[in-house]
Each structure stands twice: as structure tokens, then as C-alpha cells.
PDB file of N, CA and C in Angstrom:
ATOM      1  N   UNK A   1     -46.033  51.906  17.965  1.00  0.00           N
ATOM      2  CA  UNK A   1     -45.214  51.035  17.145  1.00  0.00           C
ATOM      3  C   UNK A   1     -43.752  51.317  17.471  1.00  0.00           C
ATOM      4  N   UNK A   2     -43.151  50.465  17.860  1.00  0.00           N
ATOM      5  CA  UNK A   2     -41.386  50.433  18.018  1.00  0.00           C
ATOM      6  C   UNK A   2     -41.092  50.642  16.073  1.00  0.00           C
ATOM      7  N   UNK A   3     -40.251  51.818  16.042  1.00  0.00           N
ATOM      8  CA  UNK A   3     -39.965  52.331  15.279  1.00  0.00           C
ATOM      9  C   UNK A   3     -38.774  51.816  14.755  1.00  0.00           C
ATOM     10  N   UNK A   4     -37.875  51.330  15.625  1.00  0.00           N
ATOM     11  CA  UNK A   4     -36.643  50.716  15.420  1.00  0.00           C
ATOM     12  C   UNK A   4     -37.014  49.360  14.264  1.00  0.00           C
ATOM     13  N   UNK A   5     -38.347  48.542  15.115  1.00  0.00           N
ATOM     14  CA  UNK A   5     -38.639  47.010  14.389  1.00  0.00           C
ATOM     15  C   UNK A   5     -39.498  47.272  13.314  1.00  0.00           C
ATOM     16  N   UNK A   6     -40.245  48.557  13.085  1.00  0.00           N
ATOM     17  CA  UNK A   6     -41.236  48.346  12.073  1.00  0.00           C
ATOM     18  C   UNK A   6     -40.405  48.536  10.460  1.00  0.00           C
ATOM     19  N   UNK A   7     -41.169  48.168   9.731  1.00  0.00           N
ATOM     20  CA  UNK A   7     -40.960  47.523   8.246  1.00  0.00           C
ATOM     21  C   UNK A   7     -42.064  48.122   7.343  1.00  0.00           C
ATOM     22  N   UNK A   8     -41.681  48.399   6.339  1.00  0.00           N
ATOM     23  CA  UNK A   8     -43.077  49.212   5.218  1.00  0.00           C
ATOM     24  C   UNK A   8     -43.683  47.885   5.079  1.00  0.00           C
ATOM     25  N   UNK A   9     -43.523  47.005   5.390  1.00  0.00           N
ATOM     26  CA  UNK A   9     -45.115  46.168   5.020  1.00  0.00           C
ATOM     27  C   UNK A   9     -45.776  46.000   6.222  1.00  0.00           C
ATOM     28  N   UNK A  10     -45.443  46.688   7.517  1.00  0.00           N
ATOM     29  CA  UNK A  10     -46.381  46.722   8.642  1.00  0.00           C
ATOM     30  C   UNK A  10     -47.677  47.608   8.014  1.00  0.00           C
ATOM     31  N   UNK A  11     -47.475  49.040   6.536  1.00  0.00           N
ATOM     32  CA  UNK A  11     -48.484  49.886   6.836  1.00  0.00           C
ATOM     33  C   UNK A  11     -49.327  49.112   5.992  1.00  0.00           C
ATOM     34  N   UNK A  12     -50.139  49.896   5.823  1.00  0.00           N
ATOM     35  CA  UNK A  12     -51.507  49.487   3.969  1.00  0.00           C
ATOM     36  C   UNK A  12     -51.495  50.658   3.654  1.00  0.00           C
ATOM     37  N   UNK A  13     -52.151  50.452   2.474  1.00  0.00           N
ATOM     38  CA  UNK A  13     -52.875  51.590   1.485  1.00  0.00           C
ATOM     39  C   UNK A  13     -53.544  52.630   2.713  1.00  0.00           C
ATOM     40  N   UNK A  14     -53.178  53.723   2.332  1.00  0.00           N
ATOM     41  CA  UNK A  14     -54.188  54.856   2.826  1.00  0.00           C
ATOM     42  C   UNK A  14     -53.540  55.367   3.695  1.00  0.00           C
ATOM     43  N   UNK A  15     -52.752  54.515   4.932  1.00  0.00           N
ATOM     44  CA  UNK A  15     -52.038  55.038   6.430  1.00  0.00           C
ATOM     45  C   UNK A  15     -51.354  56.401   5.989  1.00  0.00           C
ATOM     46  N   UNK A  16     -51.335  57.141   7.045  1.00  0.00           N
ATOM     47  CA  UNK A  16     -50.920  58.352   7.468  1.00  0.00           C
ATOM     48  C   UNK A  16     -50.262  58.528   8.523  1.00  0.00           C
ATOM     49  N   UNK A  17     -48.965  58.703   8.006  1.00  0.00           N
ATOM     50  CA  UNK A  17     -47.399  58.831   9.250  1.00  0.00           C
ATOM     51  C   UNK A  17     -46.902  59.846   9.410  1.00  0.00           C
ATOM     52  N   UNK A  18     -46.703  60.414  10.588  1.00  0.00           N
ATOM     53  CA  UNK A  18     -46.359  61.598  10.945  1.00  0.00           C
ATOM     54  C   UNK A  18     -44.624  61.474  11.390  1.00  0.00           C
ATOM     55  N   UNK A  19     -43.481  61.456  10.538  1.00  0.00           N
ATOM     56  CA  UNK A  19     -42.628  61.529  11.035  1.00  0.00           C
ATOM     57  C   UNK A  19     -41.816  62.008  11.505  1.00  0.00           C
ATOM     58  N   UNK A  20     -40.963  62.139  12.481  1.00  0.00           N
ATOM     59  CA  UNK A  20     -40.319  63.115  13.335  1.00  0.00           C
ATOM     60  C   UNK A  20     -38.573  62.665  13.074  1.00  0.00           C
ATOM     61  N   UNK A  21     -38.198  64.112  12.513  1.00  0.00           N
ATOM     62  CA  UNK A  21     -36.588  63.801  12.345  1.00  0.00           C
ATOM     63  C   UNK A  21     -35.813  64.754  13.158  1.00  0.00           C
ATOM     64  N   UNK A  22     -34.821  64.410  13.893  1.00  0.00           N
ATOM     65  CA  UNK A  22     -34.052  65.078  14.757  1.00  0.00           C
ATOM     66  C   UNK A  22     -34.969  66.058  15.435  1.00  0.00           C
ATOM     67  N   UNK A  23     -35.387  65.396  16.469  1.00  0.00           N
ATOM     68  CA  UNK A  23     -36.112  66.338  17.916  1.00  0.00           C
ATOM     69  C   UNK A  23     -35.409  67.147  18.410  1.00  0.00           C
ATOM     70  N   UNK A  24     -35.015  67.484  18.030  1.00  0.00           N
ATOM     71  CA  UNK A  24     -34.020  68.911  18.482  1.00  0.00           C
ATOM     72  C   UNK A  24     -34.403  70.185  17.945  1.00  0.00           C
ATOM     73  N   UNK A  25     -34.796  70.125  16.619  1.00  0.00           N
ATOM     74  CA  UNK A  25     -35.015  70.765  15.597  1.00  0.00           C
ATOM     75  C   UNK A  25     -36.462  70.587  14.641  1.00  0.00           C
ATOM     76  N   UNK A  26     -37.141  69.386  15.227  1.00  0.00           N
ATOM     77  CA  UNK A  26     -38.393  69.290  15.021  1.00  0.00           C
ATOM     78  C   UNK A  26     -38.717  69.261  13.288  1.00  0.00           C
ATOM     79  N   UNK A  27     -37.963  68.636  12.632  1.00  0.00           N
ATOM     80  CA  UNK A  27     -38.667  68.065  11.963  1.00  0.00           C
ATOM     81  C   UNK A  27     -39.677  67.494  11.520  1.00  0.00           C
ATOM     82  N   UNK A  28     -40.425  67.830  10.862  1.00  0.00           N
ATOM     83  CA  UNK A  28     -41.860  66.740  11.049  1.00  0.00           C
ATOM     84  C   UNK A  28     -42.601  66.988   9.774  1.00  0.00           C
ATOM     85  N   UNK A  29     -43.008  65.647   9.062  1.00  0.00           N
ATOM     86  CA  UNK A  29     -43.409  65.248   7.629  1.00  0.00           C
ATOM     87  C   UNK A  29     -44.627  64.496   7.679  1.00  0.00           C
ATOM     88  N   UNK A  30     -45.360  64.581   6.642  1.00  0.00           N
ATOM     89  CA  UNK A  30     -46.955  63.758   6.715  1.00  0.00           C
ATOM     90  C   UNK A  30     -46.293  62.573   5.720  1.00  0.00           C
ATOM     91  N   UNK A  31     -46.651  61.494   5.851  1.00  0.00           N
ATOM     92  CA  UNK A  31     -46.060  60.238   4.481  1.00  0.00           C
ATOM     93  C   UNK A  31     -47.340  59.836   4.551  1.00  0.00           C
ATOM     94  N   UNK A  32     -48.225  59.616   3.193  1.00  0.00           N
ATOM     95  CA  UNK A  32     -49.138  59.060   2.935  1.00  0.00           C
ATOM     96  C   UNK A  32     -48.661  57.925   1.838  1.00  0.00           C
ATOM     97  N   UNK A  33     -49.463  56.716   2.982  1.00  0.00           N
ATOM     98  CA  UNK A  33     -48.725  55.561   2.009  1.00  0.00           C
ATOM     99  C   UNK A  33     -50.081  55.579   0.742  1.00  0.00           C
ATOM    100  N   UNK A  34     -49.559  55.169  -0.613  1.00  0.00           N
ATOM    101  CA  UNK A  34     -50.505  55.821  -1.601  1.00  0.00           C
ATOM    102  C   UNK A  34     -50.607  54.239  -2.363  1.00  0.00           C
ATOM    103  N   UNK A  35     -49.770  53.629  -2.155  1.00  0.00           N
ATOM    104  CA  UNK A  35     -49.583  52.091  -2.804  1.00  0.00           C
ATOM    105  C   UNK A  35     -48.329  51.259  -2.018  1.00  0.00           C
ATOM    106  N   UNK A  36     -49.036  50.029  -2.391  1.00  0.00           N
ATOM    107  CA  UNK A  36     -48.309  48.830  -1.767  1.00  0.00           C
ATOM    108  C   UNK A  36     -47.772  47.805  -2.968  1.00  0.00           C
ATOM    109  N   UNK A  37     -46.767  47.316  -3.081  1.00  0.00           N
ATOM    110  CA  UNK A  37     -46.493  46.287  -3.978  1.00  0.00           C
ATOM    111  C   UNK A  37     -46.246  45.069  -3.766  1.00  0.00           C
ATOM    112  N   UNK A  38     -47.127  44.183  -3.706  1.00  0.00           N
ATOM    113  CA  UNK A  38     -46.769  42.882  -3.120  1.00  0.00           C
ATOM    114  C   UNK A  38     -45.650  41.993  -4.354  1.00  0.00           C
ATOM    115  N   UNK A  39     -45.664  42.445  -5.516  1.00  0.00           N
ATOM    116  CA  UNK A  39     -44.759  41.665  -6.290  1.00  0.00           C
ATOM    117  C   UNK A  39     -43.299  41.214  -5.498  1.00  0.00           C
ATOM    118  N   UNK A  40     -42.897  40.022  -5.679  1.00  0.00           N
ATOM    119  CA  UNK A  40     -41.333  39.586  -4.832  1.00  0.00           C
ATOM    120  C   UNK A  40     -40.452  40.509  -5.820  1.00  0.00           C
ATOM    121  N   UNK A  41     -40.534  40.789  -7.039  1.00  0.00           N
ATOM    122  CA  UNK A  41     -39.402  41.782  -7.905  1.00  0.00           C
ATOM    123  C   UNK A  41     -39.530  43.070  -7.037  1.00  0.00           C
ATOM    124  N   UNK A  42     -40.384  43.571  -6.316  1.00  0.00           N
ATOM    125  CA  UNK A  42     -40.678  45.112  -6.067  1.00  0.00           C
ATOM    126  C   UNK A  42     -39.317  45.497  -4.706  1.00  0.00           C
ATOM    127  N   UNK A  43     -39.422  46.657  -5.206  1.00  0.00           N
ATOM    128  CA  UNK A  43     -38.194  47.196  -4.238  1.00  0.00           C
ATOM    129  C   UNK A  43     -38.423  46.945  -2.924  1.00  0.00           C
ATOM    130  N   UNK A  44     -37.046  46.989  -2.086  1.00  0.00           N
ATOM    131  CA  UNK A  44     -37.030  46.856  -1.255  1.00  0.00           C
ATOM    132  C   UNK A  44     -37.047  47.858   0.305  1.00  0.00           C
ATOM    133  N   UNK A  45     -37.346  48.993  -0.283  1.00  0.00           N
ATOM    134  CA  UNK A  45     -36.827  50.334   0.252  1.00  0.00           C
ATOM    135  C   UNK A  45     -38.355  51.119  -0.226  1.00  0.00           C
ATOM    136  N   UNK A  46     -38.536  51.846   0.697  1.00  0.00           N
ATOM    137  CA  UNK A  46     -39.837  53.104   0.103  1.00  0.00           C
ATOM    138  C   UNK A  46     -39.191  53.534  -1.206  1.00  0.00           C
ATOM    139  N   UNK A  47     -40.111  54.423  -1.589  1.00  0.00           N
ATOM    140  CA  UNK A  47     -40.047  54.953  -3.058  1.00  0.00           C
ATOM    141  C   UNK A  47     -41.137  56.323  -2.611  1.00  0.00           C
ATOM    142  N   UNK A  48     -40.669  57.329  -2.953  1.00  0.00           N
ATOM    143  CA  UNK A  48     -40.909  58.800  -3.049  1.00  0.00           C
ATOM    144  C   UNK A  48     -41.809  59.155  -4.312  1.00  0.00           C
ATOM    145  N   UNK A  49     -42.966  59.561  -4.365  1.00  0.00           N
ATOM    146  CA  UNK A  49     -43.984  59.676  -5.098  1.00  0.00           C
ATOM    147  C   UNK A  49     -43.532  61.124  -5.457  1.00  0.00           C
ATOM    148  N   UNK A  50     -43.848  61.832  -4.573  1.00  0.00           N
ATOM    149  CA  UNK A  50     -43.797  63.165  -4.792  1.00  0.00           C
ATOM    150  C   UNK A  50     -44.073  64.054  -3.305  1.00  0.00           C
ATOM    151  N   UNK A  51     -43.425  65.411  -3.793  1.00  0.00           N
ATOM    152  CA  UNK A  51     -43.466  66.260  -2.365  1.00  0.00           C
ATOM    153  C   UNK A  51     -43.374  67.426  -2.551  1.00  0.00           C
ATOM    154  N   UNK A  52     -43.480  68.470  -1.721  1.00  0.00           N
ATOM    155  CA  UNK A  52     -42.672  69.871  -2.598  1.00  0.00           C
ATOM    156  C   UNK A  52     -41.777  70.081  -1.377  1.00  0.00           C
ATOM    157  N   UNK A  53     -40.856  71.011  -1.907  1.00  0.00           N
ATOM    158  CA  UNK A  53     -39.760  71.871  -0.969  1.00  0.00           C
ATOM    159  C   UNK A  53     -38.574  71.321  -0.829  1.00  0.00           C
ATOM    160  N   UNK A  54     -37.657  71.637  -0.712  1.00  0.00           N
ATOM    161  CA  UNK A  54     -36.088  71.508  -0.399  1.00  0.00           C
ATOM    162  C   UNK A  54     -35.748  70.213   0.329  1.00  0.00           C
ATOM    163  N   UNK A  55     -36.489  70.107   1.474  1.00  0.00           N
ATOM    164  CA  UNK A  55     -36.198  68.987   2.310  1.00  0.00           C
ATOM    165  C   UNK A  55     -35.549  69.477   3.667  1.00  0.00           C
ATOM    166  N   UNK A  56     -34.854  68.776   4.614  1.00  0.00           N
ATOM    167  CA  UNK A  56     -34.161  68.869   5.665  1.00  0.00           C
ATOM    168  C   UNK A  56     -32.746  69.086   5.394  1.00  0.00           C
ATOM    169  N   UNK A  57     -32.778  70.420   6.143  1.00  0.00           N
ATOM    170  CA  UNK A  57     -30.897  70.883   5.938  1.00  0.00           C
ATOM    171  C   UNK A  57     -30.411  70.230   7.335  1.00  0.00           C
ATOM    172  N   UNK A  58     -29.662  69.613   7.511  1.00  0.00           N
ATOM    173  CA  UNK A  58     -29.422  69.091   8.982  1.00  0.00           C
ATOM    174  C   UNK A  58     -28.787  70.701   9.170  1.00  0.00           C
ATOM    175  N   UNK A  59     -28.684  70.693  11.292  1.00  0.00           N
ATOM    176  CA  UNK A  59     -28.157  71.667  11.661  1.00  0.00           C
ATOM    177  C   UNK A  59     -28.148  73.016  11.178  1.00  0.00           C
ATOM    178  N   UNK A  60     -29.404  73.475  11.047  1.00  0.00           N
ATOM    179  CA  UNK A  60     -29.874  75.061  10.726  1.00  0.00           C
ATOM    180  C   UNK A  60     -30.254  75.194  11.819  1.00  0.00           C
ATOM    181  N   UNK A  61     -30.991  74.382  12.444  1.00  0.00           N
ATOM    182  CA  UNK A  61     -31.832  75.015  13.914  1.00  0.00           C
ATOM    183  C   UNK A  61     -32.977  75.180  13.498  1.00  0.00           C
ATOM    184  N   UNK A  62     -33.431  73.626  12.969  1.00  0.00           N
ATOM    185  CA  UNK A  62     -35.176  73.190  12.454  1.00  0.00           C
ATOM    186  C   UNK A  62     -35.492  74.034  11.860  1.00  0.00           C
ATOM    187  N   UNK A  63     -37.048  74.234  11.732  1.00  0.00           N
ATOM    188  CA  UNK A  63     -38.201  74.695  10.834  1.00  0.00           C
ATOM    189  C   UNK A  63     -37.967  75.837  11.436  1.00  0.00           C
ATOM    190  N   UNK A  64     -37.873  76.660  12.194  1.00  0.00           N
ATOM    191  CA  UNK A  64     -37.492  77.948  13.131  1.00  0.00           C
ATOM    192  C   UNK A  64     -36.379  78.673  11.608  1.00  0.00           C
ATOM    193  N   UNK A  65     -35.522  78.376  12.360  1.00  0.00           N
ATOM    194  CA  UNK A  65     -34.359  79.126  11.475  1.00  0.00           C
ATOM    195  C   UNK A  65     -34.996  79.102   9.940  1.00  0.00           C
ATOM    196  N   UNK A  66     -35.111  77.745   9.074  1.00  0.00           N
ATOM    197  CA  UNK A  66     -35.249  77.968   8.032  1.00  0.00           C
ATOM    198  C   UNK A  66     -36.785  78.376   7.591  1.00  0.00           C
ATOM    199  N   UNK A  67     -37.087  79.075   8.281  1.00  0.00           N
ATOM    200  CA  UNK A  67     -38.106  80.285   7.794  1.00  0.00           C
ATOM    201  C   UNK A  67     -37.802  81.441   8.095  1.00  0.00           C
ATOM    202  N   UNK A  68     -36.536  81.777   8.922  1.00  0.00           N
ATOM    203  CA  UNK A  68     -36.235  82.846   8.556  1.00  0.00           C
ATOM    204  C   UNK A  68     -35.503  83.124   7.948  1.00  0.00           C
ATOM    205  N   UNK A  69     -34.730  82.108   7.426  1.00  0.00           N
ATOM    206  CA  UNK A  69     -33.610  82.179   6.626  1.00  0.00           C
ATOM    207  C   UNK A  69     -34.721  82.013   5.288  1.00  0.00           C
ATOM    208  N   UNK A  70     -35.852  81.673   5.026  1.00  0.00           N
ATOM    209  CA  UNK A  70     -36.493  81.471   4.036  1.00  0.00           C
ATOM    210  C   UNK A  70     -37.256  82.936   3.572  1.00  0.00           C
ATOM    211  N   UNK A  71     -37.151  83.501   4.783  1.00  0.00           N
ATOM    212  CA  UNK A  71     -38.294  85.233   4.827  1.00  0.00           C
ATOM    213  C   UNK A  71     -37.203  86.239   4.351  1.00  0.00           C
ATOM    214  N   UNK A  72     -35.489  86.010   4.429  1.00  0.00           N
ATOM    215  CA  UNK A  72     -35.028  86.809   4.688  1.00  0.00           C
ATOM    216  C   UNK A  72     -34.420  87.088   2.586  1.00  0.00           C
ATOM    217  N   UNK A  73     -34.448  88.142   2.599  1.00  0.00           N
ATOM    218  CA  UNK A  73     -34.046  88.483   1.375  1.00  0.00           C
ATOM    219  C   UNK A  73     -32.999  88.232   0.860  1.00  0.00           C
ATOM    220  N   UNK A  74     -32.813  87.629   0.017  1.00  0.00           N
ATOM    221  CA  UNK A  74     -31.472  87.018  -1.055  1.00  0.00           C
ATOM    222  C   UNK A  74     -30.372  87.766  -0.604  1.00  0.00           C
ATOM    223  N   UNK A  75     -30.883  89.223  -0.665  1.00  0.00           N
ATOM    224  CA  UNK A  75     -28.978  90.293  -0.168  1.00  0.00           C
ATOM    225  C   UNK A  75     -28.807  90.329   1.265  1.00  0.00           C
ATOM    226  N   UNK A  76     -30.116  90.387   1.821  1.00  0.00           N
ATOM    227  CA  UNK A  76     -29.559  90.315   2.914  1.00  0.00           C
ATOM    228  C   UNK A  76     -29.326  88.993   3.963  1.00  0.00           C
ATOM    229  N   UNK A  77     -29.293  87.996   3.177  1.00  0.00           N
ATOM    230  CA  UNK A  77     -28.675  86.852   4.108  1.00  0.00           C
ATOM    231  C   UNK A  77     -27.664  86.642   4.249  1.00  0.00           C
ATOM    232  N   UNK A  78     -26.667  86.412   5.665  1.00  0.00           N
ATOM    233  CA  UNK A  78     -25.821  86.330   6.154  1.00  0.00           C
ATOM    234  C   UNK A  78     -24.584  85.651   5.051  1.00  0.00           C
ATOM    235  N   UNK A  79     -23.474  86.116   4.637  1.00  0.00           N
ATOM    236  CA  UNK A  79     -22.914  84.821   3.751  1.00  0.00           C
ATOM    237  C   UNK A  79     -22.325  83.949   4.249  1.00  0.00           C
ATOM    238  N   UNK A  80     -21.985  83.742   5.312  1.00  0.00           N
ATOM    239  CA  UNK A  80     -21.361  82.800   6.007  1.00  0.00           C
ATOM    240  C   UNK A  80     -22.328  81.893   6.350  1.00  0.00           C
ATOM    241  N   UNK A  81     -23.884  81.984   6.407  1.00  0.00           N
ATOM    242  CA  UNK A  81     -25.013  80.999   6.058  1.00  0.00           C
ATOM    243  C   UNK A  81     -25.106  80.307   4.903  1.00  0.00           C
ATOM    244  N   UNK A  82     -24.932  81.329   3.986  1.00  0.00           N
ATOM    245  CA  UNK A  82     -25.176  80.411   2.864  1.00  0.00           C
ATOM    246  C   UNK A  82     -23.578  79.865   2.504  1.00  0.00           C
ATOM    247  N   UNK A  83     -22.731  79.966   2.634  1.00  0.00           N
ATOM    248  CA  UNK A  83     -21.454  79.256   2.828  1.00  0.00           C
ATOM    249  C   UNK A  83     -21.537  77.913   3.046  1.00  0.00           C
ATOM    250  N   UNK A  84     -22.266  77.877   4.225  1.00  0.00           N
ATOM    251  CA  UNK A  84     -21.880  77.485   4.939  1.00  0.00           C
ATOM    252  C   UNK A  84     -23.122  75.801   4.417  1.00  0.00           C
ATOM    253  N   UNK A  85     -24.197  76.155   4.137  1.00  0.00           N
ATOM    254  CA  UNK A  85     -25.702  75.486   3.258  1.00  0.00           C
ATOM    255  C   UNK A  85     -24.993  74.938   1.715  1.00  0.00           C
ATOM    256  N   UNK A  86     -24.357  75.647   1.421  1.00  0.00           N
ATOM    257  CA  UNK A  86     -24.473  75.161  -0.338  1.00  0.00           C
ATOM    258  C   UNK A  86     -23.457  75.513  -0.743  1.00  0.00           C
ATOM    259  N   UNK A  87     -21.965  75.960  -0.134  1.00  0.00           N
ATOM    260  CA  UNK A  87     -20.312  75.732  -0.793  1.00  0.00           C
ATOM    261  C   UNK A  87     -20.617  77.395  -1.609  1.00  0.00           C
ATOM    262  N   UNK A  88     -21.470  78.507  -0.767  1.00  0.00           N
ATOM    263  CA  UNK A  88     -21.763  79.803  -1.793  1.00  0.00           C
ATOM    264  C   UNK A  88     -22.513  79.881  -3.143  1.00  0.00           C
ATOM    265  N   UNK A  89     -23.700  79.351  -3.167  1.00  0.00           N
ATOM    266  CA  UNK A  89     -24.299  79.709  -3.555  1.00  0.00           C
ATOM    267  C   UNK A  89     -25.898  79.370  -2.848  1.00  0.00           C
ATOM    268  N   UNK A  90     -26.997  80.461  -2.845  1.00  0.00           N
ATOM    269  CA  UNK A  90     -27.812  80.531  -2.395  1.00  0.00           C
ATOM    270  C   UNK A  90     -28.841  78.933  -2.657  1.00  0.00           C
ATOM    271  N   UNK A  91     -29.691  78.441  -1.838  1.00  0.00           N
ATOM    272  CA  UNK A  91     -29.911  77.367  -2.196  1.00  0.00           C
ATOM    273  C   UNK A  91     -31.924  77.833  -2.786  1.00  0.00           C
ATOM    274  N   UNK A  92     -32.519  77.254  -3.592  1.00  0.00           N
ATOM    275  CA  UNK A  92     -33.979  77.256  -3.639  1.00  0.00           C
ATOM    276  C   UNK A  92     -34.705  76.547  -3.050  1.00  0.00           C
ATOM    277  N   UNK A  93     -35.421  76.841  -1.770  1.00  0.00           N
ATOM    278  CA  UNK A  93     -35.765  76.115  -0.989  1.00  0.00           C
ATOM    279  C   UNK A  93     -37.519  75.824  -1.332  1.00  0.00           C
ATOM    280  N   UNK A  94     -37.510  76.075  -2.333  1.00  0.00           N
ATOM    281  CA  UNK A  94     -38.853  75.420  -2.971  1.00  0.00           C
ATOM    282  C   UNK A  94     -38.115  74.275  -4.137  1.00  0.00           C
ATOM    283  N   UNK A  95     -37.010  74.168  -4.342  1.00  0.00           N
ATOM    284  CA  UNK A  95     -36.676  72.857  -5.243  1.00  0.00           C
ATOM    285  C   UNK A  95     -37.100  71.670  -4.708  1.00  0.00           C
ATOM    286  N   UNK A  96     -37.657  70.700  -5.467  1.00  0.00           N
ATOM    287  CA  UNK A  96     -37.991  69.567  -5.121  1.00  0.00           C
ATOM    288  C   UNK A  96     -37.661  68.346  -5.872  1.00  0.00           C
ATOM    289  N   UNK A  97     -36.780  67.411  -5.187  1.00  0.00           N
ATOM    290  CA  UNK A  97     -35.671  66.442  -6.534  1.00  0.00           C
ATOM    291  C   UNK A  97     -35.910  65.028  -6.257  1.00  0.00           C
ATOM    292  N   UNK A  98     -37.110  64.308  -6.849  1.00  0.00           N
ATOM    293  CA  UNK A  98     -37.375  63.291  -6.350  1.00  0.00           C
ATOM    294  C   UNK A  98     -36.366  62.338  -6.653  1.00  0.00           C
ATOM    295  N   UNK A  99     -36.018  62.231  -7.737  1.00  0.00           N
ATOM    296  CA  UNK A  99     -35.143  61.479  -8.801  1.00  0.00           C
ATOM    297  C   UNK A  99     -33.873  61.324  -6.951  1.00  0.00           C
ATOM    298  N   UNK A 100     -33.120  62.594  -6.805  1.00  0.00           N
ATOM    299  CA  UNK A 100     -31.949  62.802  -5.891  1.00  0.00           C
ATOM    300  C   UNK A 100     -32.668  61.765  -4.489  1.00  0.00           C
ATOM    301  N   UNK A 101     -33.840  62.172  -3.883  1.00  0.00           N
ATOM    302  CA  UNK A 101     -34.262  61.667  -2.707  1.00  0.00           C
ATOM    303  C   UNK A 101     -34.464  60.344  -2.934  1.00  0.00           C
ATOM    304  N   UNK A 102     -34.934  60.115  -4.225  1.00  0.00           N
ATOM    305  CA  UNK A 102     -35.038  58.092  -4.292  1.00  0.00           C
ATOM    306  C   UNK A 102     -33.833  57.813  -4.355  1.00  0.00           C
ATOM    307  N   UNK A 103     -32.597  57.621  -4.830  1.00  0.00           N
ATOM    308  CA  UNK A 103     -31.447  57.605  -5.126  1.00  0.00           C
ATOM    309  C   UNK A 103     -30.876  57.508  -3.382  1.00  0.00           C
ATOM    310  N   UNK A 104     -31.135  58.457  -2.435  1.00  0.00           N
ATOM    311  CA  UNK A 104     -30.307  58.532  -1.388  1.00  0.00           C
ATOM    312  C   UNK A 104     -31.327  57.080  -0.490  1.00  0.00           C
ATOM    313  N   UNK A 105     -32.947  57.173  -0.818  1.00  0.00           N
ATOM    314  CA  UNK A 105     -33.498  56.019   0.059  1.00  0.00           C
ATOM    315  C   UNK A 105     -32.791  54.320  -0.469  1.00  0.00           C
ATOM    316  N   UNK A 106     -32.910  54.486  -1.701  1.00  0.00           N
ATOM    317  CA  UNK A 106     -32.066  53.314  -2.167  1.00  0.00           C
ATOM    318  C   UNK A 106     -30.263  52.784  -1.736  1.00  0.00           C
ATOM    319  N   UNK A 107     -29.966  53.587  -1.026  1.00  0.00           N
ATOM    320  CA  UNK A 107     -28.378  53.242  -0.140  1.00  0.00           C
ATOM    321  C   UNK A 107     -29.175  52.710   1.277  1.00  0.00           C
ATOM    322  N   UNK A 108     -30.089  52.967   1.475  1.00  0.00           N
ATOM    323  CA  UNK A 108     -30.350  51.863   2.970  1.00  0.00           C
ATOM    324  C   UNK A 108     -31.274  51.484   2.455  1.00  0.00           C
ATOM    325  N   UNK A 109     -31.331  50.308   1.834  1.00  0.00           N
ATOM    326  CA  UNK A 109     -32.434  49.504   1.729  1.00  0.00           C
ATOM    327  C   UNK A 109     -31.915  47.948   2.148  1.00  0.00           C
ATOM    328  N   UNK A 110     -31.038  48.028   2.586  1.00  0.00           N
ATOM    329  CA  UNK A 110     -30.413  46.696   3.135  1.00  0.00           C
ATOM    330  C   UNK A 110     -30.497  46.811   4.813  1.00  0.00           C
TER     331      UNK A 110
END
């Protein structure tokens, strides 16, 4: 599938997408489409059911780094990392903010 042209009403119920964000760093997410809304009122943009974990920090240096930055103990992480992640303060990388992630999919839905 050209990724550029496809559209959420190319999938159905059930599909299973493996998506890949910044190949550099290897990102990579399972999206199980769980429902479809054919109503003309229904949004226009995906909608986030649910997930766990923090999400994608751009520029850590992928799933690599942030497991070790995830293994590494609160005192002893670098502070100029976490500076550098969250303006000094340590971030919880098991937080999960659906409310925040629908909110950011809803600015490109045009």
C-alpha cells in the first residue's frame, strides 16, 4: 500500500498495522483497527482507543537508547538527558495520555 495515498477507510474492522516511525531509530507500533464509523458526523482523523507507555521521544536514538535510559536508575541518569527530554524533570515512561495523543491526532486531520 502507498502510504503517502492511503486513508483510514482503506482498513476494516480487525486489520493489523505495523507502523514504522523514523527508520533511523526504528520505531515500530502494532494499530489494531477495533472499529469503523461510517456515520458522515464521525471524525475525520483516527481516534486512539488505548495503549500503554510514554510514546516516541523524537531523537533519543530509538527503542535502543530508551531502554537504557529506561534500565538506568533515576540517580544515575545523565542530567543533561533528562534536561534535555523534559525541561529537568525526570519523565515516566510508563505514562500513558490518551486524552494528550487524541488532541495532537486531531491538528492533522485536514
Amino acid at each position: 500500500m502507498d502510504y503517502e495515498k492511503a486513508k483510514v477507510s482503506y482498513f476494516e474492522k480487525g486489520d493489523k498495522l505495523l507502523l514504522t516511525y523514523d527508520y533511523g531509530d526504528s520505531w515500530e507500533f502494532e494499530v489494531d483497527i477495533k472499529n469503523i464509523t461510517i456515520d458522515q458526523t464521525a471524525l475525520k482523523y483516527p481516534k486512539i482507543l488505548s495503549g500503554k507507555g510514554y510514546g516516541i521521544i523524537d531523537d533519543i536514538g530509538g527503542v535502543w537508547s530508551l531502554q537504557d535510559y529506561y534500565d538506568t536508575p533515576k540517580d544515575k541518569v545523565d542530567p543533561e538527558m533528562i534536561d534535555w527530554l523534559t525541561d529537568g524533570e525526570a519523565i515516566n515512561l510508563d505514562n500513558f495520555d490518551k486524552e494528550e495523543l487524541n488532541q495532537r491526532m486531531e491538528q492533522y486531520k485536514n
